[in-house]
Protein backbone atom coordinates (compact mmCIF):
# COMPACT_ATOMS: atom_id res chain seq x y z
CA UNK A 1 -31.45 -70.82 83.87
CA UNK A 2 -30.68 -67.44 83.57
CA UNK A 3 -27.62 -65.45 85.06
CA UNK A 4 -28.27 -64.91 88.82
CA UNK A 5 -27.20 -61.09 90.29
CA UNK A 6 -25.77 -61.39 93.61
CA UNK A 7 -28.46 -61.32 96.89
CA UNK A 8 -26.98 -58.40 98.00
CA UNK A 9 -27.66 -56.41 94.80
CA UNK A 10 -31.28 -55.42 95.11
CA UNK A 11 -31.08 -52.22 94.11
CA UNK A 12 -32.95 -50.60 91.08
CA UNK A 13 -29.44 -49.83 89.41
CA UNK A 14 -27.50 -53.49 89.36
CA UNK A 15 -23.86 -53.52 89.62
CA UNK A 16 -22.16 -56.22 86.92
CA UNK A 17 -21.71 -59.63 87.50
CA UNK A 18 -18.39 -60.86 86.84
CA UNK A 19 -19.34 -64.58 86.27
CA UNK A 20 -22.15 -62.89 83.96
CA UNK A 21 -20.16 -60.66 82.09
CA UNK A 22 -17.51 -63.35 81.31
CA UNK A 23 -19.74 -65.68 80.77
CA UNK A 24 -21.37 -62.64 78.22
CA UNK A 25 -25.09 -63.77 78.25
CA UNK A 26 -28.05 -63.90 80.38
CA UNK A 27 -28.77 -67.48 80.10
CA UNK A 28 -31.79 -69.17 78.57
CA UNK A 29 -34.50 -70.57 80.97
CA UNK A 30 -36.00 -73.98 79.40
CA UNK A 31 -38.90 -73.84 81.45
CA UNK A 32 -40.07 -70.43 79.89
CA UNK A 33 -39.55 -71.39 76.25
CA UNK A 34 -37.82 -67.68 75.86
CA UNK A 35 -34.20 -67.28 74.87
CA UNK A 36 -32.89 -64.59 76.87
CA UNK A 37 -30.38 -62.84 74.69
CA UNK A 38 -26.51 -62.20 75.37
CA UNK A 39 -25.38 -58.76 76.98
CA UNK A 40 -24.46 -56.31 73.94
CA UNK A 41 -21.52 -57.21 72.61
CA UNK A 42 -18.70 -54.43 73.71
CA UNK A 43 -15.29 -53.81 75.56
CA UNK A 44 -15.89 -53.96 79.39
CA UNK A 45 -12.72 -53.59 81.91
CA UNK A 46 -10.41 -54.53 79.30
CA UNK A 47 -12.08 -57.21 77.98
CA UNK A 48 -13.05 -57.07 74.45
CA UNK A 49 -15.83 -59.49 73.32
CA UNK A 50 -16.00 -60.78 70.14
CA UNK A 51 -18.92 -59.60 68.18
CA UNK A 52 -22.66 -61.75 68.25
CA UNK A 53 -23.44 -63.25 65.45
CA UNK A 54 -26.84 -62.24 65.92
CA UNK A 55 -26.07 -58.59 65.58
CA UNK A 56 -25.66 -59.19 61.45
CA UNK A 57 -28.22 -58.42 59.20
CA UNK A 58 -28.81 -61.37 57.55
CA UNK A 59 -29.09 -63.57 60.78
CA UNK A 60 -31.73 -61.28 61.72
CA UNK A 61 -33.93 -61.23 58.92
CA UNK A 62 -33.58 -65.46 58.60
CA UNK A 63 -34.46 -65.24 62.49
CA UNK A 64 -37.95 -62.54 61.89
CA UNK A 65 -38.73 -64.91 58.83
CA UNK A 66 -38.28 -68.15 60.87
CA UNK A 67 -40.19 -67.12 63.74
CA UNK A 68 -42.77 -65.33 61.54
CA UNK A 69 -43.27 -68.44 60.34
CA UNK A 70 -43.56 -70.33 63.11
CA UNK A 71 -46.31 -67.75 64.64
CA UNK A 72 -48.50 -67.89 61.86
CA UNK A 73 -48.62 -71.41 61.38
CA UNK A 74 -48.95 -72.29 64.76
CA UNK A 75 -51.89 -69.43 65.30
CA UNK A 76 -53.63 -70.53 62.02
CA UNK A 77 -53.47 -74.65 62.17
CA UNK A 78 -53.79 -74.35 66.43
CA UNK A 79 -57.01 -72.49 65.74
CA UNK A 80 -58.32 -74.45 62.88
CA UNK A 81 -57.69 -77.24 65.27
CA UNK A 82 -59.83 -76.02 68.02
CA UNK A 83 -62.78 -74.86 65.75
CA UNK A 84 -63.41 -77.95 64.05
CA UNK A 85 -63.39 -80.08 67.17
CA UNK A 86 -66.08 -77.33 68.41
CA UNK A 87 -67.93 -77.07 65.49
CA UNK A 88 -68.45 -80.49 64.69
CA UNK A 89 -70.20 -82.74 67.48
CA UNK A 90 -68.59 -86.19 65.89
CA UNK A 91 -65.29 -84.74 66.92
CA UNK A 92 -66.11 -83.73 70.49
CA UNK A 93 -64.36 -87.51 71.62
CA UNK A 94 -62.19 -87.44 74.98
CA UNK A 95 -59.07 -87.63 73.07
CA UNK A 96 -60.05 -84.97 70.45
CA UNK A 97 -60.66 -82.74 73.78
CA UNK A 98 -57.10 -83.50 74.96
CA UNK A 99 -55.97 -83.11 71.40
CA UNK A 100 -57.81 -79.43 71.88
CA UNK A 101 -56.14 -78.58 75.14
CA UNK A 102 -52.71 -79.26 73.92
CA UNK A 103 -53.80 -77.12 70.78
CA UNK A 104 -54.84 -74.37 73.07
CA UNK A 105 -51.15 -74.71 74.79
CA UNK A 106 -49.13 -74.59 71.82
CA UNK A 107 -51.41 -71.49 70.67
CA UNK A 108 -50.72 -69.61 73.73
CA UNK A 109 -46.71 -69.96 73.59
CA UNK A 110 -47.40 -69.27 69.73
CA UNK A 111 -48.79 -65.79 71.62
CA UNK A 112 -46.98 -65.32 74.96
CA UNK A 113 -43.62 -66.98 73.55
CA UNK A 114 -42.02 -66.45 70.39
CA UNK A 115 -42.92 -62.75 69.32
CA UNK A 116 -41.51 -61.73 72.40
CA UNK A 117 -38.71 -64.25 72.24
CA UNK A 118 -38.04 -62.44 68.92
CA UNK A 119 -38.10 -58.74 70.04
CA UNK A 120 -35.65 -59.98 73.15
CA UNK A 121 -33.68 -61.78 71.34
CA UNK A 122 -32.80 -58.93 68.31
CA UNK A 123 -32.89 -56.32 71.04
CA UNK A 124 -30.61 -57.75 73.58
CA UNK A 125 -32.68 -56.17 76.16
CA UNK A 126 -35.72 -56.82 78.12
CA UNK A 127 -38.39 -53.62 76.89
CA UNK A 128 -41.76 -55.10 77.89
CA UNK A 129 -41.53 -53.75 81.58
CA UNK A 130 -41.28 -55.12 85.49
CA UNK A 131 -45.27 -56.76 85.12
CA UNK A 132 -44.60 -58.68 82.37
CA UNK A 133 -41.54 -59.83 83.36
CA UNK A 134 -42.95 -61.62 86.09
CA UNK A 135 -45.55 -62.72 84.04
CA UNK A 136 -44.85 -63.80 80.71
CA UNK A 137 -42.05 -66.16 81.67
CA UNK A 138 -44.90 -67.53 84.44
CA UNK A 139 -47.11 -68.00 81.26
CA UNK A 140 -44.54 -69.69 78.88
CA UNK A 141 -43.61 -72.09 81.52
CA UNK A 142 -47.29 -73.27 82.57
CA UNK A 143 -48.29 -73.79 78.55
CA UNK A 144 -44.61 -75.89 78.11
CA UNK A 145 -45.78 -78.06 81.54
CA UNK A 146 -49.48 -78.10 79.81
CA UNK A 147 -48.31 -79.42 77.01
CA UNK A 148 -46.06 -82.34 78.37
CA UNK A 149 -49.00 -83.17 80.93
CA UNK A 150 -51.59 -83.37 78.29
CA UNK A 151 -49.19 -85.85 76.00
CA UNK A 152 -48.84 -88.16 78.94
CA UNK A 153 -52.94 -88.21 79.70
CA UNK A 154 -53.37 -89.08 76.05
CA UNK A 155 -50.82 -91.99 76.50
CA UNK A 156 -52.07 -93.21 79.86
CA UNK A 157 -56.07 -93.34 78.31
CA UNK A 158 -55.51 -95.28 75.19
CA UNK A 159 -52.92 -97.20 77.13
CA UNK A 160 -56.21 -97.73 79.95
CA UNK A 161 -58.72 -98.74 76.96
CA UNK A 162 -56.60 -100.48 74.03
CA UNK A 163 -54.39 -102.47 76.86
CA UNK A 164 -57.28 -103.32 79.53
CA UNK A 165 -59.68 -104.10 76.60
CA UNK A 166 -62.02 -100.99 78.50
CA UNK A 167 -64.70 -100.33 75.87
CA UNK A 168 -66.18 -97.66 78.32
CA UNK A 169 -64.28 -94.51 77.54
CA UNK A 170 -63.33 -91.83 79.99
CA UNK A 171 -66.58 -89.52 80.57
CA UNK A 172 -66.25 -86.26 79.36
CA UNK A 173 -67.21 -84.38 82.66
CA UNK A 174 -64.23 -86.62 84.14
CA UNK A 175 -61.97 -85.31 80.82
CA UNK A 176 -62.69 -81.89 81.47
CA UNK A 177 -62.03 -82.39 85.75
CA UNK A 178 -58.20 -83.93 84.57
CA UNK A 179 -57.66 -81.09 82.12
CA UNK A 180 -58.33 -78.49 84.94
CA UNK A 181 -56.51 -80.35 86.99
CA UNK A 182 -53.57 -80.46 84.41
CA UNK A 183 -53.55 -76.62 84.37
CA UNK A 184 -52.97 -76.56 88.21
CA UNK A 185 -50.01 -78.78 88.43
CA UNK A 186 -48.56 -77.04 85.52
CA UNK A 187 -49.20 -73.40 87.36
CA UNK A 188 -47.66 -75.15 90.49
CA UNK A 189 -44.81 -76.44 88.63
CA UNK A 190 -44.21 -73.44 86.40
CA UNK A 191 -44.93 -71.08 89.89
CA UNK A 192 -41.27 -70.35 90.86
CA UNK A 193 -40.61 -68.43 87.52
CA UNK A 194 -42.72 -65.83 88.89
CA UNK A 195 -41.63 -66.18 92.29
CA UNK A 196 -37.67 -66.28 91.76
CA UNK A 197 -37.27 -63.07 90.03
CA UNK A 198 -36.12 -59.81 89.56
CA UNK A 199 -36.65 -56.63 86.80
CA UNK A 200 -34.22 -53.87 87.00
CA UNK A 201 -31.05 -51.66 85.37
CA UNK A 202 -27.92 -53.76 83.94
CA UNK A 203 -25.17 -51.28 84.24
CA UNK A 204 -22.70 -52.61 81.83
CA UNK A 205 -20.04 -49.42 81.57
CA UNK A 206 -20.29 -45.96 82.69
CA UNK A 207 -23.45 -44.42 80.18
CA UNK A 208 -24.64 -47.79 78.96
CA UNK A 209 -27.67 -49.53 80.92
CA UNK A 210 -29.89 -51.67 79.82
CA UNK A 211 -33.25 -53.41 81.67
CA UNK A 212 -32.83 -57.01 82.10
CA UNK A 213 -35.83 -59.55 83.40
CA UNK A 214 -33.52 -62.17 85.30
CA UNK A 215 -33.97 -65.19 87.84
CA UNK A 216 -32.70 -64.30 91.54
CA UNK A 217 -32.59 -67.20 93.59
CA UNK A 218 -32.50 -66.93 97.44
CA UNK A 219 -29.84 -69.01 97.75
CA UNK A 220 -26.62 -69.06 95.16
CA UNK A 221 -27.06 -70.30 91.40
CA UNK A 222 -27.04 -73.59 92.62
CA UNK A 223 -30.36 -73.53 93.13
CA UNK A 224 -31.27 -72.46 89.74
CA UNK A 225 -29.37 -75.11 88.56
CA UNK A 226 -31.34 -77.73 90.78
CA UNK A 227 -34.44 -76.20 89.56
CA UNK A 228 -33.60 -76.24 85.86
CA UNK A 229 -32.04 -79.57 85.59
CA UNK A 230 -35.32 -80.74 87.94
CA UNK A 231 -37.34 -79.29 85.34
CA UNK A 232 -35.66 -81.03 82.51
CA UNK A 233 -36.38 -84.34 83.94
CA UNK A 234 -39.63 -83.72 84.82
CA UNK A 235 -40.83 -82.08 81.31
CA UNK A 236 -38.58 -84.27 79.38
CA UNK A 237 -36.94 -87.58 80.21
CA UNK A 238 -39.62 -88.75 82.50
CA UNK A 239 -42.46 -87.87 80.42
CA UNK A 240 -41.03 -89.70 77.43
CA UNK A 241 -40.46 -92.53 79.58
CA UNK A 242 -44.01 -92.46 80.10
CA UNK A 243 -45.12 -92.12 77.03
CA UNK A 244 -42.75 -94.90 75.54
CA UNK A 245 -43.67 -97.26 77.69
CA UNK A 246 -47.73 -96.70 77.29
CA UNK A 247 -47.47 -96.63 73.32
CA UNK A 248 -44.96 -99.67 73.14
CA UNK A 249 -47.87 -101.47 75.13
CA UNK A 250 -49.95 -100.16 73.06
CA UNK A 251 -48.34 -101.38 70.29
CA UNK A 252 -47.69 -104.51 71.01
CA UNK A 253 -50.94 -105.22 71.80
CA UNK A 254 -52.30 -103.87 69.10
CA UNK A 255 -49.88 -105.60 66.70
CA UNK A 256 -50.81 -109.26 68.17
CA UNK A 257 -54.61 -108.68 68.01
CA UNK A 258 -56.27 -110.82 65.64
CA UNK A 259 -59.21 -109.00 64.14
CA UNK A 260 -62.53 -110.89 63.34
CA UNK A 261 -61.89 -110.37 59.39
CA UNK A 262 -58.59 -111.99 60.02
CA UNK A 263 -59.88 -115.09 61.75
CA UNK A 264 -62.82 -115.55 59.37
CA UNK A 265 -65.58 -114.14 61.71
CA UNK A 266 -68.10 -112.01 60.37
CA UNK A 267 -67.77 -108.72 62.86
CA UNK A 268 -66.95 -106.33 60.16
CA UNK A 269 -67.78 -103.05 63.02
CA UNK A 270 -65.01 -104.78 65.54
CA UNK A 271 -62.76 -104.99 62.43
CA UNK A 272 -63.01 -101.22 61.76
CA UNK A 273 -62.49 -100.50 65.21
CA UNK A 274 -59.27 -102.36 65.62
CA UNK A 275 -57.95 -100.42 62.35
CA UNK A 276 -59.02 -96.84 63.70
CA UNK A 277 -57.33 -97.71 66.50
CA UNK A 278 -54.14 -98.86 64.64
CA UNK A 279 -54.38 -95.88 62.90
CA UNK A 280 -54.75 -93.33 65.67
CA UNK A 281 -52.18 -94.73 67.51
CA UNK A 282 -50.01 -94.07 65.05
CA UNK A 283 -50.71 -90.55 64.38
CA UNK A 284 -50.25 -90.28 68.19
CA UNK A 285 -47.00 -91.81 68.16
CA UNK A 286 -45.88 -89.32 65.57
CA UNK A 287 -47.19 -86.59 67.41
CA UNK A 288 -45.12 -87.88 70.28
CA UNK A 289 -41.71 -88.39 67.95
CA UNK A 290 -42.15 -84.67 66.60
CA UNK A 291 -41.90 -83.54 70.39
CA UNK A 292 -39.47 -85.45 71.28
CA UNK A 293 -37.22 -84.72 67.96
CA UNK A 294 -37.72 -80.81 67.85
CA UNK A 295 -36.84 -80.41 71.70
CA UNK A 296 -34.26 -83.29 72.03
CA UNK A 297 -31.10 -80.63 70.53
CA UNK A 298 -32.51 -77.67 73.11
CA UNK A 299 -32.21 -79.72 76.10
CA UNK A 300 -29.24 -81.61 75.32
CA UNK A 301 -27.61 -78.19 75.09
CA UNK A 302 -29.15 -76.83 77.87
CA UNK A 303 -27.83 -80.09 80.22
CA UNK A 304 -24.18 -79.44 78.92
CA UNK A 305 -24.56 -75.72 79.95
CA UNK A 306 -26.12 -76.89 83.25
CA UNK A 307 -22.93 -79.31 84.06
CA UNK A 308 -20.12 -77.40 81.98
CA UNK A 309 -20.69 -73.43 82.53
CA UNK A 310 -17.64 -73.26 80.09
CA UNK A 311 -20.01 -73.67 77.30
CA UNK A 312 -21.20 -70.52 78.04
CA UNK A 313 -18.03 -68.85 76.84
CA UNK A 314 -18.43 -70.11 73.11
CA UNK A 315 -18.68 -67.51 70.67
CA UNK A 316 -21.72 -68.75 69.22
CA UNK A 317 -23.55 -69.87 72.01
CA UNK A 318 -26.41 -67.34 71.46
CA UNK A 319 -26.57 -67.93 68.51
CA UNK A 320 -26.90 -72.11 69.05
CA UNK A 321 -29.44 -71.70 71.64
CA UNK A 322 -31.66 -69.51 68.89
CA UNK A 323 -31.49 -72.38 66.46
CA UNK A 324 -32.51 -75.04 68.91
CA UNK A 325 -35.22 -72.87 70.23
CA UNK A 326 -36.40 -72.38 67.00
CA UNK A 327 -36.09 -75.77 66.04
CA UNK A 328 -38.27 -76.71 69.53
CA UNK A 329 -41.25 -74.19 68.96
CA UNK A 330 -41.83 -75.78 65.63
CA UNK A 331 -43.53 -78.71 67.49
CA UNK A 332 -46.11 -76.17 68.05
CA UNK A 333 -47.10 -76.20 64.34
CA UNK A 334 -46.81 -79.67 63.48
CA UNK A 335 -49.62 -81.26 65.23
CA UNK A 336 -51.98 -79.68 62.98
CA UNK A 337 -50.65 -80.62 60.01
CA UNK A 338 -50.19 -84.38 61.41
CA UNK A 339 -53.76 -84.18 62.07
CA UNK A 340 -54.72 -83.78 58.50
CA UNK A 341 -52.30 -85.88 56.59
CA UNK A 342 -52.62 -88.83 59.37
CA UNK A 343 -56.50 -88.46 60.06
CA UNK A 344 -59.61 -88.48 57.43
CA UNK A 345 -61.49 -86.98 60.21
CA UNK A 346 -59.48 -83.88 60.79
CA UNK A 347 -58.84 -83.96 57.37
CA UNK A 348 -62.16 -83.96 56.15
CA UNK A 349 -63.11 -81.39 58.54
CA UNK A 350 -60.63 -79.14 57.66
CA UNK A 351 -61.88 -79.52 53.65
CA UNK A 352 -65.07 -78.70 54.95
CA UNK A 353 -64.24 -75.74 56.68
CA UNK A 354 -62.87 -74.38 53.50
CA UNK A 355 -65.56 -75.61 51.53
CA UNK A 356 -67.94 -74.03 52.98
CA UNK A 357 -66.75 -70.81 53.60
CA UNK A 358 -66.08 -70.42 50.04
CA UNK A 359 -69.80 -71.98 48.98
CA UNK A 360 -70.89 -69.43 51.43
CA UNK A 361 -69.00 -66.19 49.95
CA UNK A 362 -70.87 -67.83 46.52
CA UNK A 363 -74.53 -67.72 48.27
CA UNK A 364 -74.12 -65.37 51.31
CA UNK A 365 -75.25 -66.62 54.54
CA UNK A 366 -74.42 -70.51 54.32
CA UNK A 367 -73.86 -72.06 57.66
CA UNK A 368 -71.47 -74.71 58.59
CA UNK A 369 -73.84 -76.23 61.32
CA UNK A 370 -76.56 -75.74 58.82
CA UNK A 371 -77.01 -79.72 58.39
CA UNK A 372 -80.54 -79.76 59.61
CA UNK A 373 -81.90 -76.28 58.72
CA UNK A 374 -85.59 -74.70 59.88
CA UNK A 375 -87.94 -74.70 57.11
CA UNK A 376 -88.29 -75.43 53.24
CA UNK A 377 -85.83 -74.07 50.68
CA UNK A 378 -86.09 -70.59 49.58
CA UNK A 379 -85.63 -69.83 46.22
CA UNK A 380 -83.22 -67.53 44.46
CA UNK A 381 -79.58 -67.24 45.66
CA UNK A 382 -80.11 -68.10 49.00
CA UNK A 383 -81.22 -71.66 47.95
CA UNK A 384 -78.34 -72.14 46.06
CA UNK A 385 -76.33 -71.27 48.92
CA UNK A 386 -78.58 -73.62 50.98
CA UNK A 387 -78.04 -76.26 48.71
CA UNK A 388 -73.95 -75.50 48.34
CA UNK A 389 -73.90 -75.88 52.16
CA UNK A 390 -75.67 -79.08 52.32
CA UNK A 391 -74.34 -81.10 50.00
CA UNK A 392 -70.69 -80.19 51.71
CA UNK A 393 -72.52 -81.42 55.01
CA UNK A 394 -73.69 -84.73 53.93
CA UNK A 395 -70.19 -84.99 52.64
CA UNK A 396 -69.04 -84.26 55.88
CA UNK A 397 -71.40 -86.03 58.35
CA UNK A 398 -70.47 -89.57 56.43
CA UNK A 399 -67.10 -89.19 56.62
CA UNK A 400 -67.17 -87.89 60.54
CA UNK A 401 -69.48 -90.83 61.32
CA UNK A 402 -67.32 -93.66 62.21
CA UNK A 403 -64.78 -91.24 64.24
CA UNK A 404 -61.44 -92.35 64.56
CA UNK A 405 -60.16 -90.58 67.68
């Protein structure tokens, strides 16, 4: 929640808050996934703040290289992600299509979030104008709902089929109707960060303004404070619960299932399915610990500011929020790399990616869809690239055939 002006200061030029400016920061929304930064640290009636720890040099650059980071890994492995799982038909599954969705969330706040997180949070002012201050906090919210959303749907479906014994997976045409409809709860959830604002001029002493994007309740800040700690439950605690209780089903089940190999029967395919599934499910457990680990310090601090506004006054609190935030938005990167160390599908899709780009810089115009292609071989260098991308295809198709998501 961020510091509330006043209802009766509407103006373009905003007189100072005095709960704000002792408070010296315009609070971080949790809902947005942007860290609002603190007012500029200075001497106002008397009062003489002690100076941000952000403001030094060397916080700075280990903030630009952490977020930098964070950006390009997240862009890179969220795109790989979502490629592969388009490129490869043995990988369009319904949970590989979830698994895509939440990719395509964690890409967007890798987009809409953090580089603008970063410019706010260096600057100590908002310098991306009154549009985009309704919308970019709008956006960040709706891909942070997304992303909760589409971890409980993966739950609740392997919960439906490993639990129920339902061999008949969800169709896709029903998979794509609950991600849509994902998207619209999360737009209706995230909707009051574009309705309960305000853009305007921060007058902090006479000759220093600066623009500040800020929530303005209709009521008085206890409504933000309703709305944040709301919001906290219902991305949070209760979606964990959800999720914990699904996958410890899951597991259990799983776990006291006695596979055909183990009871002497001959059904070697029902064998390999019960260890895929093991297997899955535990890469989707992971997934589910990472998010819970990397966002458990940013809303533990964010409930003690909700219920202790004292917090507020600690000299380092910008700078504490910044580390958890950071520490959050690296779930955005992870799942990727979970994929491919937990997954031989993802993983061998990944190698093939790379393989065959690289066989096709060696033989120009190598294909990675090029399993089945029209005609005989040519001869000269565009055989050999033929060839190149072939081989990495066969590799590919056997390993993609028995999919485990």
């Amino acid at each position: 929640m961020e510091a509330v002006i006043p209802a009766n200061s509407t103006q373009d030029e905003l007189p100072p808050d005095d709960d704000a400016l002792n408070a010296a920061f315009l609070e971080y929304d949790p809902n947005t996934g942007v860290a609002s930064p603190a007012l500029p640290t200075l001497a106002f009636e008397g009062v003489n703040y002690l100076e941000d720890p952000i403001s030094l040099p060397s916080v700075q650059v280990v903030l630009i290289l952490a977020y930098s980071t964070i950006i390009v890994l997240g862009v890179l492995g969220n795109s790989l992600v979502i490629y592969v799982i388009y490129r490869f038909k043995t990988l369009r599954t319904v949970t590989n299509f979830f698994i895509a969705n939440l990719a395509v969330a964690d890409l967007l706040v890798n987009t809409l979030c953090l580089p603008f997180t970063l410019v706010y949070t260096l600057q100590g002012e908002w310098k991306f104008g009154s549009t985009l201050c309704f919308l970019l906090p709008y956006a960040q919210g709706l891909t942070v709902h997304v992303s909760t959303v589409t971890l409980n749907v993966i739950a609740l479906d392997r919960h439906r089929c490993i639990v129920y014994h339902l061999e008949t997976r969800m169709r896709k045409d029903v998979c794509f109707a609950v991600i849509a409809l994902t998207w619209v709860l999360s737009a209706i959830l995230a909707s009051p960060l574009a309705i309960f604002r305000e853009y305007g001029s921060f007058t902090l002493e006479p000759g220093h303004t600066i623009q500040a994007c800020m929530e303005k309740w209709p009521g008085t800040n206890t409504d933000g404070t309703i709305y944040s700690i709301s919001m906290l439950i219902l991305q949070y605690f209760l979606p964990l619960s959800i999720i914990s209780f699904a996958y410890a089903r899951i597991w259990s089940k799983l776990r006291g299932h006695v596979s055909p190999a183990e009871s002497g029967g001959n059904s070697s395919a029902a064998s390999e399915r019960h260890r895929r599934r093991r297997k899955t499910t535990k890469m989707l457990v992971t997934m589910v610990v990472v998010f819970a680990v990397s966002w458990l310090p940013f809303h533990a601090f964010q409930l003690a500011t909700d219920i202790d506004s004292t917090v507020l006054d600690m000299r380092d609190f910008r700078l504490l929020y910044t580390v958890f935030h950071v520490i959050a938005m690296c779930s955005t990167f992870a799942n990727p790399l979970l994929y491919g160390w937990m997954n031989r599908n993802y993983r061998a899709a990944f190698l093939a990616v790379f393989k065959c780009r690289s066989g096709g810089e060696r033989g120009r115009g190598g294909r990675l869809d090029s399993i089945h292609p029209a005609g005989g071989g040519a001869g000269g260098g565009g055989g050999r690239a033929k060839k190149i991308v072939l081989e990495t295809q066969d590799v590919v198709s056997t390993r993609l055939n028995a999919t485990d998501v």
